[in-house]
C-alpha atoms as a PDB file:
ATOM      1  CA  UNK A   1      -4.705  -5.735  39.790  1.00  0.00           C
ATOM      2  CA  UNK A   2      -6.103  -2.552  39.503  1.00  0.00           C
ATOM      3  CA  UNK A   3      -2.923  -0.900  38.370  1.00  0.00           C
ATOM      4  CA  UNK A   4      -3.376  -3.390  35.424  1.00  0.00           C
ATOM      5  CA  UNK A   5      -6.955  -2.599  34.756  1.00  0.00           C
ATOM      6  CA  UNK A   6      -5.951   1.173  34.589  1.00  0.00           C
ATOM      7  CA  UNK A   7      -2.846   0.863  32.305  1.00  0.00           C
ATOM      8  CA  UNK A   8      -5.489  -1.602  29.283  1.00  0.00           C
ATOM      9  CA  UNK A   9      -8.121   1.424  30.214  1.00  0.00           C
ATOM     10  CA  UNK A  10      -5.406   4.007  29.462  1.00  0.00           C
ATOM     11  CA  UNK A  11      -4.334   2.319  26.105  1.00  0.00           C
ATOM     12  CA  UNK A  12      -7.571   1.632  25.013  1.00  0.00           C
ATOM     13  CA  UNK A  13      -8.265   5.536  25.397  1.00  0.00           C
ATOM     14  CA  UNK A  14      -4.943   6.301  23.612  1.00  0.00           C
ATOM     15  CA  UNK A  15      -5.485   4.488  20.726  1.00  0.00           C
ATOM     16  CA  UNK A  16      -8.974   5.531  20.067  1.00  0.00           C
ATOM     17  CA  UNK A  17      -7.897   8.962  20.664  1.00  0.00           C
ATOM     18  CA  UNK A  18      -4.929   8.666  18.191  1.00  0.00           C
ATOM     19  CA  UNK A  19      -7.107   7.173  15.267  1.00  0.00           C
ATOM     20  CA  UNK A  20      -5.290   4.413  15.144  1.00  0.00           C
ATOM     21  CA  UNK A  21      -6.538   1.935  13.074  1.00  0.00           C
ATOM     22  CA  UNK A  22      -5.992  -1.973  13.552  1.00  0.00           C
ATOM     23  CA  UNK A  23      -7.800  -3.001   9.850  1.00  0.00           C
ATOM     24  CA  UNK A  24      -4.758  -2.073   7.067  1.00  0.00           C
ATOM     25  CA  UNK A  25      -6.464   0.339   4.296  1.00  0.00           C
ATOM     26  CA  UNK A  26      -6.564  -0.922   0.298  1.00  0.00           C
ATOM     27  CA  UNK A  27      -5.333   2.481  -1.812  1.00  0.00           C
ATOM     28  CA  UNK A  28      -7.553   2.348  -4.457  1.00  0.00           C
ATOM     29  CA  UNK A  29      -4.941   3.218  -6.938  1.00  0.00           C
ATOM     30  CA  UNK A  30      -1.307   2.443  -6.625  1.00  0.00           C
ATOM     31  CA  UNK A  31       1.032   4.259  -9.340  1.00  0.00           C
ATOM     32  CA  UNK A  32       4.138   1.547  -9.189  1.00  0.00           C
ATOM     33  CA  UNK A  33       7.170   4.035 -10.411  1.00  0.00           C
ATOM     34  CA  UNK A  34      10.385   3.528 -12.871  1.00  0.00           C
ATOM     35  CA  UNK A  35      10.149  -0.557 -12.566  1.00  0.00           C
ATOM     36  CA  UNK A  36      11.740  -3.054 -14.943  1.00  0.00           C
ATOM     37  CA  UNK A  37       8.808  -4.870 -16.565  1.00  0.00           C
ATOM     38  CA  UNK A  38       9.306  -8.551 -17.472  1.00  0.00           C
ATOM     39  CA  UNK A  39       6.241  -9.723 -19.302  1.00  0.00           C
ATOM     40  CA  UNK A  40       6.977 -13.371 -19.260  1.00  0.00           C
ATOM     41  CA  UNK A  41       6.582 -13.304 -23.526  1.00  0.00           C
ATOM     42  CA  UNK A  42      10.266 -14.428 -23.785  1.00  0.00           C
ATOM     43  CA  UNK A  43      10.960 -10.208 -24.787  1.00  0.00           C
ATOM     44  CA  UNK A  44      13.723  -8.656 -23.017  1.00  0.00           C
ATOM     45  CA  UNK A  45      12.851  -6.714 -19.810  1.00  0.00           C
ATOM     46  CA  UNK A  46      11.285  -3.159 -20.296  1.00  0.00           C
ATOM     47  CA  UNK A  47      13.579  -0.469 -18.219  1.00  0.00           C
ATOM     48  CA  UNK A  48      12.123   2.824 -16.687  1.00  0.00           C
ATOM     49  CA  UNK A  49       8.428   1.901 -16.525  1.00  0.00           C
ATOM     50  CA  UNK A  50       5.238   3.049 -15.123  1.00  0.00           C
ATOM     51  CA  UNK A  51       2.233   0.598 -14.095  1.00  0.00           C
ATOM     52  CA  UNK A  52      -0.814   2.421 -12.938  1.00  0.00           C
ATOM     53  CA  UNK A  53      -3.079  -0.601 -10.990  1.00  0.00           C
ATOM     54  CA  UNK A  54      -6.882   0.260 -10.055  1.00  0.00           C
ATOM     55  CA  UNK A  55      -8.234  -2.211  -7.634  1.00  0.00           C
ATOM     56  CA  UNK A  56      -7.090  -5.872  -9.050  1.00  0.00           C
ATOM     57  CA  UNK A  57      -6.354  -4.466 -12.657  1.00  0.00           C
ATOM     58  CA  UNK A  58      -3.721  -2.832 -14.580  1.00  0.00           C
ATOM     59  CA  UNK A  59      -5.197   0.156 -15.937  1.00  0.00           C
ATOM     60  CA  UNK A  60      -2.140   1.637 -18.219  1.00  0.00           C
ATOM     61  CA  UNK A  61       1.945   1.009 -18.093  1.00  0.00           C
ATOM     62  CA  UNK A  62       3.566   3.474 -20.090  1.00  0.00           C
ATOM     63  CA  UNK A  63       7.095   4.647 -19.994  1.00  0.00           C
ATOM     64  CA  UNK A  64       8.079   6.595 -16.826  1.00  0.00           C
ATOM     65  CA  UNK A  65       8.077  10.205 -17.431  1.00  0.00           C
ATOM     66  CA  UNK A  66       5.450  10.397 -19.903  1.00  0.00           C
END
């Protein structure tokens, strides 16, 4: 029993001393690179395109390299 105690104690130390963290981390801004865009107008797909998203919006899509 206590050999069991010892090894949760010992992982419980590792962890916090790693900086592990157990909660996943929203980016602010996520830069999606050189995607196809299919707007759902009925257009043909867009090839080679940025999408810059801030939060829950889409802040600019412009063609990659620009």
């Amino acid at each position: 029993m206590k050999n069991i105690v010892f090894k949760l104690w010992l992982f419980g130390c590792l962890m916090l001393a790693t900086g592990v963290q157990l909660a996943p981390v929203k980016p602010d801004k996520v830069l999606l690179k050189n995607v196809t865009l299919i707007d759902g107008t009925g257009m043909p797909a867009k090839n080679n395109m940025d999408i810059l998203l801030q939060g829950d919006r889409i802040v600019s899509i412009t063609p990659t390299g620009r």
